[in-house]
Protein backbone atom coordinates (compact mmCIF):
# COMPACT_ATOMS: atom_id res chain seq x y z
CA UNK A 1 0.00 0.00 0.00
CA UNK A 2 1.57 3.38 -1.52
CA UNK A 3 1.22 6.19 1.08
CA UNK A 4 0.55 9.33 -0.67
CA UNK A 5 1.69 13.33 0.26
CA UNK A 6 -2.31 14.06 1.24
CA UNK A 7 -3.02 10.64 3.08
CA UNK A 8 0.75 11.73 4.54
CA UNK A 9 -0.92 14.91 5.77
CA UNK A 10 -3.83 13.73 7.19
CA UNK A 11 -1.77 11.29 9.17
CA UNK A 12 0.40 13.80 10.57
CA UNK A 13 -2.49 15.64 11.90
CA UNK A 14 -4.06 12.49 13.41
CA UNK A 15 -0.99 12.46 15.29
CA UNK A 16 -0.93 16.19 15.86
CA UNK A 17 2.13 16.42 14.29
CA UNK A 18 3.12 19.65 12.44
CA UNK A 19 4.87 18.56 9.35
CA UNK A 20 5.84 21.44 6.70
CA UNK A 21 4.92 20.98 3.09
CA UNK A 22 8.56 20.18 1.92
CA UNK A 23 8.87 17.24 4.49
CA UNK A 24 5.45 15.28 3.22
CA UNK A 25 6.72 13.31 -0.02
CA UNK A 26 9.47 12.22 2.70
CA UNK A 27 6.99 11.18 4.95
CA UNK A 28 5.16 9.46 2.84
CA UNK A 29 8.07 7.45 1.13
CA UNK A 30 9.13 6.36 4.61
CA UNK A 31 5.53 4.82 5.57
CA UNK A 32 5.31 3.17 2.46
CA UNK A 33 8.23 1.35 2.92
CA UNK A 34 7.07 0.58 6.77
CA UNK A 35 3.97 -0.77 5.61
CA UNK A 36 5.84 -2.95 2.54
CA UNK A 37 7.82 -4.36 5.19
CA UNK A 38 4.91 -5.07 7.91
CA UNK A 39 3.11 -6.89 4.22
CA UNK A 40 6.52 -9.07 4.00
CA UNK A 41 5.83 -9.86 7.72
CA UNK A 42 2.89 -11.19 6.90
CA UNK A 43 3.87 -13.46 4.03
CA UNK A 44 6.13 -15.38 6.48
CA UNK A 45 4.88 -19.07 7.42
CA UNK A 46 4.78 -18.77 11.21
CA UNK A 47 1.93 -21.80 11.90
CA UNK A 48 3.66 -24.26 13.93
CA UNK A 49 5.98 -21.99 16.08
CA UNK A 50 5.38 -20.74 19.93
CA UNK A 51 5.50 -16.88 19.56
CA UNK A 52 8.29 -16.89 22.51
CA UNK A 53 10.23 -19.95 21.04
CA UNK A 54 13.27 -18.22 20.63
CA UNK A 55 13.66 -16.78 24.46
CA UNK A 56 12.97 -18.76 27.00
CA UNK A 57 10.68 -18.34 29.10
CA UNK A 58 12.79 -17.89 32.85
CA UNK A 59 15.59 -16.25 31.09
CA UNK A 60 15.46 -12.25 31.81
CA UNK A 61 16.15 -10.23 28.76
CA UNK A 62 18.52 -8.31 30.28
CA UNK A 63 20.64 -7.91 33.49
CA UNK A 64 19.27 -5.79 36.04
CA UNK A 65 22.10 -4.04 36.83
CA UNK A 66 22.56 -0.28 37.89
CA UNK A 67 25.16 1.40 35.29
CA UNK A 68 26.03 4.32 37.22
CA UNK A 69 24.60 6.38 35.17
CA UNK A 70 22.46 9.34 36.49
CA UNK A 71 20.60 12.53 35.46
CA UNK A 72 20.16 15.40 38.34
CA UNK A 73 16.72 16.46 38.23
CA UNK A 74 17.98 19.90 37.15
CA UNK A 75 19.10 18.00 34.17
CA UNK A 76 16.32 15.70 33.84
CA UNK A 77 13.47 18.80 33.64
CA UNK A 78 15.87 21.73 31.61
CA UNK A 79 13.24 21.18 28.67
CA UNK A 80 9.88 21.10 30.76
CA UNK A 81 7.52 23.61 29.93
CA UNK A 82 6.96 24.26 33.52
CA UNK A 83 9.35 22.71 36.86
CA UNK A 84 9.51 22.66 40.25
CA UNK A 85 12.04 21.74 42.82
CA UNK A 86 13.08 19.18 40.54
CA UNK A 87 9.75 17.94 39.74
CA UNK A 88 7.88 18.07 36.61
CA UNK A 89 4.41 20.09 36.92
CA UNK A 90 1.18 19.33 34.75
CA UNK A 91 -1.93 19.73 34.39
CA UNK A 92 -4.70 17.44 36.87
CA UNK A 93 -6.20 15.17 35.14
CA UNK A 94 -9.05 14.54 37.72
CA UNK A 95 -10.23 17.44 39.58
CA UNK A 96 -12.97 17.28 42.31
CA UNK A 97 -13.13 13.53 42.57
CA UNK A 98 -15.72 13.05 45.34
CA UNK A 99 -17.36 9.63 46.09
């Protein structure tokens, strides 16, 4: 399935994404060739297998291990729109929840 520049466009603003004019035949060349490869996915012949058959089961995926690495909160919320004492602040969600 062949993406096109306006089906591009009204993808990008399903996702609220504000893409300029000169960026949409890009756009839509790179989710054609995501959904060619998903259609090659599905062409595979994947009947008899267990859809974790190549991990197993017990074996973690990766070692839970601290690296060292860190990020001060100072760091962490530089880009926030809005920041407190290290803490991110948005918007309530809920407000006036009574039983």
């Amino acid at each position: 399935m062949a993406i096109d520049r306006a089906e591009a466009a009204r993808i990008a603003a399903l996702a609220r994404l504000e893409l300029p004019e000169s960026e949409l035949d890009r756009v839509a060349s790179q989710l054609s060739q995501v959904l060619e490869f998903v259609a090659r996915l599905d062409e595979l012949e994947l009947g008899g297998l267990e859809p974790t058959a190549f991990a197993p089961p017990q074996a973690a995926l990766r070692a839970d291990e601290p690296d060292g690495r860190t990020l001060e909160p100072g760091a962490a919320t530089a880009g926030a729109p809005e920041a407190e004492f290290g803490y991110f602040i948005v918007p309530p969600v809920v407000e006036n929840l009574e039983p």
